[in-house]
C-alpha atoms as a PDB file:
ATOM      1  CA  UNK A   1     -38.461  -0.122  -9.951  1.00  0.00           C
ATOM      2  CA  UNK A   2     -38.611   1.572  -6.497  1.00  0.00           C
ATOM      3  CA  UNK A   3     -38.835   5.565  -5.269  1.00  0.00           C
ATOM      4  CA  UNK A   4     -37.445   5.789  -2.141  1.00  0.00           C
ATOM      5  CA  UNK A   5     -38.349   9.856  -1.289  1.00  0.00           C
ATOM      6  CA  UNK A   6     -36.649  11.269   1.211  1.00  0.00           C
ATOM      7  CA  UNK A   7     -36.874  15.071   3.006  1.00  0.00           C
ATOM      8  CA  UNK A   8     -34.897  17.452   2.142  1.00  0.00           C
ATOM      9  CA  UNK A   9     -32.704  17.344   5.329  1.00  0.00           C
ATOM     10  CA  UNK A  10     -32.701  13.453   5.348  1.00  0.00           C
ATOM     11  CA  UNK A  11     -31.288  13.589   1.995  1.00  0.00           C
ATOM     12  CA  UNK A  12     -28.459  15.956   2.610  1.00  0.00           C
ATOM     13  CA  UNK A  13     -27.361  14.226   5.958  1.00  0.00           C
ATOM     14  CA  UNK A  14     -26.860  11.241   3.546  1.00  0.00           C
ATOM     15  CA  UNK A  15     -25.367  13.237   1.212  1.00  0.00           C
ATOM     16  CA  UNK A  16     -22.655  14.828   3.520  1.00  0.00           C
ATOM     17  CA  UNK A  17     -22.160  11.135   4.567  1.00  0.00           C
ATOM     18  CA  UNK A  18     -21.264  10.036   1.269  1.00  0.00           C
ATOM     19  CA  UNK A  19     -18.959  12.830   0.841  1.00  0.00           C
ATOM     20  CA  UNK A  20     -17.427  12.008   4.348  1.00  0.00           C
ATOM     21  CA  UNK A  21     -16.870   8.474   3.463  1.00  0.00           C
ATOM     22  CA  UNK A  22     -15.511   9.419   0.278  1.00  0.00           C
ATOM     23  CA  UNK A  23     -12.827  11.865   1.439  1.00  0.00           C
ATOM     24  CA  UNK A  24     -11.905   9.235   4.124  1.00  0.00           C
ATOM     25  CA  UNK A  25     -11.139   6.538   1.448  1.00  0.00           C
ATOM     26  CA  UNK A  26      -9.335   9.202  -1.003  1.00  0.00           C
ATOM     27  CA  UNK A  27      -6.821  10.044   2.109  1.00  0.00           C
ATOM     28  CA  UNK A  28      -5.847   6.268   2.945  1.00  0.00           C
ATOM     29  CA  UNK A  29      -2.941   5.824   1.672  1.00  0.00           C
ATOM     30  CA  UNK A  30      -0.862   2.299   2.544  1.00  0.00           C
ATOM     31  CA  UNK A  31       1.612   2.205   5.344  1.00  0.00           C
ATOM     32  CA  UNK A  32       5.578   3.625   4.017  1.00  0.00           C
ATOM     33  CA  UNK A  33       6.564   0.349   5.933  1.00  0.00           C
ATOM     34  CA  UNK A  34       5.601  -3.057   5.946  1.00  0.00           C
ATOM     35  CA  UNK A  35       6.722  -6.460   6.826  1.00  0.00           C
ATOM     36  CA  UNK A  36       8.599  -9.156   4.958  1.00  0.00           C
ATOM     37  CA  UNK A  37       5.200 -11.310   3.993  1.00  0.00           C
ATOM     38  CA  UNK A  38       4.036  -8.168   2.065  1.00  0.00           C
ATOM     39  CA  UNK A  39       7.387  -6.765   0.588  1.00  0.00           C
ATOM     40  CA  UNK A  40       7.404 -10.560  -0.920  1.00  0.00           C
ATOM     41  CA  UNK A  41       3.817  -9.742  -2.248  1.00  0.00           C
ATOM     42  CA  UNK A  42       5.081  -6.729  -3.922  1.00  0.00           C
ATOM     43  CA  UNK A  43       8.126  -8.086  -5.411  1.00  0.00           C
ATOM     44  CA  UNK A  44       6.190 -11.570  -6.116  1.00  0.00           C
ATOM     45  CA  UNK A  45       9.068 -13.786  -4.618  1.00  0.00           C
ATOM     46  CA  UNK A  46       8.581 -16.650  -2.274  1.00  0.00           C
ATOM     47  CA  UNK A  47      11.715 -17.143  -0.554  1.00  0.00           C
ATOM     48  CA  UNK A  48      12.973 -15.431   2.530  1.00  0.00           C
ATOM     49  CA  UNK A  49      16.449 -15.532   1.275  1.00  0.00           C
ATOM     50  CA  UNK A  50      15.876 -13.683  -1.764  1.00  0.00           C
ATOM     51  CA  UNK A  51      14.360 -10.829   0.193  1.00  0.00           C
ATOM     52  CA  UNK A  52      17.552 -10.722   2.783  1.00  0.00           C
ATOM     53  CA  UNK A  53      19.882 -10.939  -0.246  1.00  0.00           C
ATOM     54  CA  UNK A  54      18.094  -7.661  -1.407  1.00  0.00           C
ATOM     55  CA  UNK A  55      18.408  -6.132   1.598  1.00  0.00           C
ATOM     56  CA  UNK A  56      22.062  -6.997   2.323  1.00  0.00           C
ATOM     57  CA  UNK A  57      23.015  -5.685  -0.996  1.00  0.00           C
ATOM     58  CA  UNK A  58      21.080  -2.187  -0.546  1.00  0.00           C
ATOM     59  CA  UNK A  59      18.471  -2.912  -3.377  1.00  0.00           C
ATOM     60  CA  UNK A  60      16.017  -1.867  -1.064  1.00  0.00           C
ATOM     61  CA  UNK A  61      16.002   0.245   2.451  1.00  0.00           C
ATOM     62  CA  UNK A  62      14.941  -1.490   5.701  1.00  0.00           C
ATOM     63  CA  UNK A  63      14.502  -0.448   8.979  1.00  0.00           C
ATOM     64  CA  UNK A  64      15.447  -2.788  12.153  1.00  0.00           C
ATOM     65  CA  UNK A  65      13.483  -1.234  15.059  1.00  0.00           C
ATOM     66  CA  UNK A  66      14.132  -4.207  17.275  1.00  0.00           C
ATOM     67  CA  UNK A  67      16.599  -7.051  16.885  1.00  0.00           C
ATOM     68  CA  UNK A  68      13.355  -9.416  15.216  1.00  0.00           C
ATOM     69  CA  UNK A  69      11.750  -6.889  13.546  1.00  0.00           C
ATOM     70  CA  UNK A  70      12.554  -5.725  10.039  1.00  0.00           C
ATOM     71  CA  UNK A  71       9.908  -3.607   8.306  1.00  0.00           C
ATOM     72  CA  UNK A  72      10.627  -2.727   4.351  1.00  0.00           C
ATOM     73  CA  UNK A  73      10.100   0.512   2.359  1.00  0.00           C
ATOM     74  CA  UNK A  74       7.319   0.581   0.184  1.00  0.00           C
ATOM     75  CA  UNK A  75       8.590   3.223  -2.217  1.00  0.00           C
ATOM     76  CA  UNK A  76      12.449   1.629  -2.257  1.00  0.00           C
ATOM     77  CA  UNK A  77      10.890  -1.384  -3.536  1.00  0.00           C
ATOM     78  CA  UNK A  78       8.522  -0.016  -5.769  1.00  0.00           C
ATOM     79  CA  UNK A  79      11.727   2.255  -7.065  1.00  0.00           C
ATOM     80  CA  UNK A  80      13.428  -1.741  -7.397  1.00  0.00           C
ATOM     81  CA  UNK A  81      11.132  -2.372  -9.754  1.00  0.00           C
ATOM     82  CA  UNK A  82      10.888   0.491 -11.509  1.00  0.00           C
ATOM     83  CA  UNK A  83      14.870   0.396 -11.984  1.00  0.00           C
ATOM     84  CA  UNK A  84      14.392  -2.834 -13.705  1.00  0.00           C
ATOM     85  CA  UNK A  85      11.964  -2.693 -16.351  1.00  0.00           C
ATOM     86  CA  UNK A  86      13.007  -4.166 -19.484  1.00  0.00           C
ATOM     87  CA  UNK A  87      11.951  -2.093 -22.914  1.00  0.00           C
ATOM     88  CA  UNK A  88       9.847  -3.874 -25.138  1.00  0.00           C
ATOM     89  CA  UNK A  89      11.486  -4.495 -29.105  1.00  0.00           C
END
């Protein structure tokens, strides 16, 4: 086993560093929107048309920001799923 001793100011500069790094990984939270490749993650489908289907039948909200761009909703799909859990017997 090692001691690694350390001054007093040393060790709370390393302290506050830990707290700093600590906060900053509390506050990430994942993007609203993302693209198709990761709203097929989420949902665990692999085909492209299954996605657009969803979309063109307002299961879950897109945005089109530019004609070959279309970013989902995290929460809308998350709320997808939510909508369709099936109760255990």
């Amino acid at each position: 086993m090692q001691i690694v001793c350390l001054q007093e100011e040393a060790f709370y500069a390393l302290f506050d560093k830990v707290v700093e790094h600590l906060e900053e990984k509390l506050n990430d939270k994942p993007a609203k929107w993302i693209d198709g490749e990761e709203a097929m993650g989420i949902l665990k489908i692999k085909s492209t048309t299954t996605l657009q289907k969803l979309r063109d039948e307002g299961k879950i909200a897109f945005s089109q920001p530019q004609k070959k761009i279309i970013l989902y909703d995290r929460d809308s799909i998350n709320e997808y799923i939510e909508a369709n859990v099936r109760e255990t017997f």
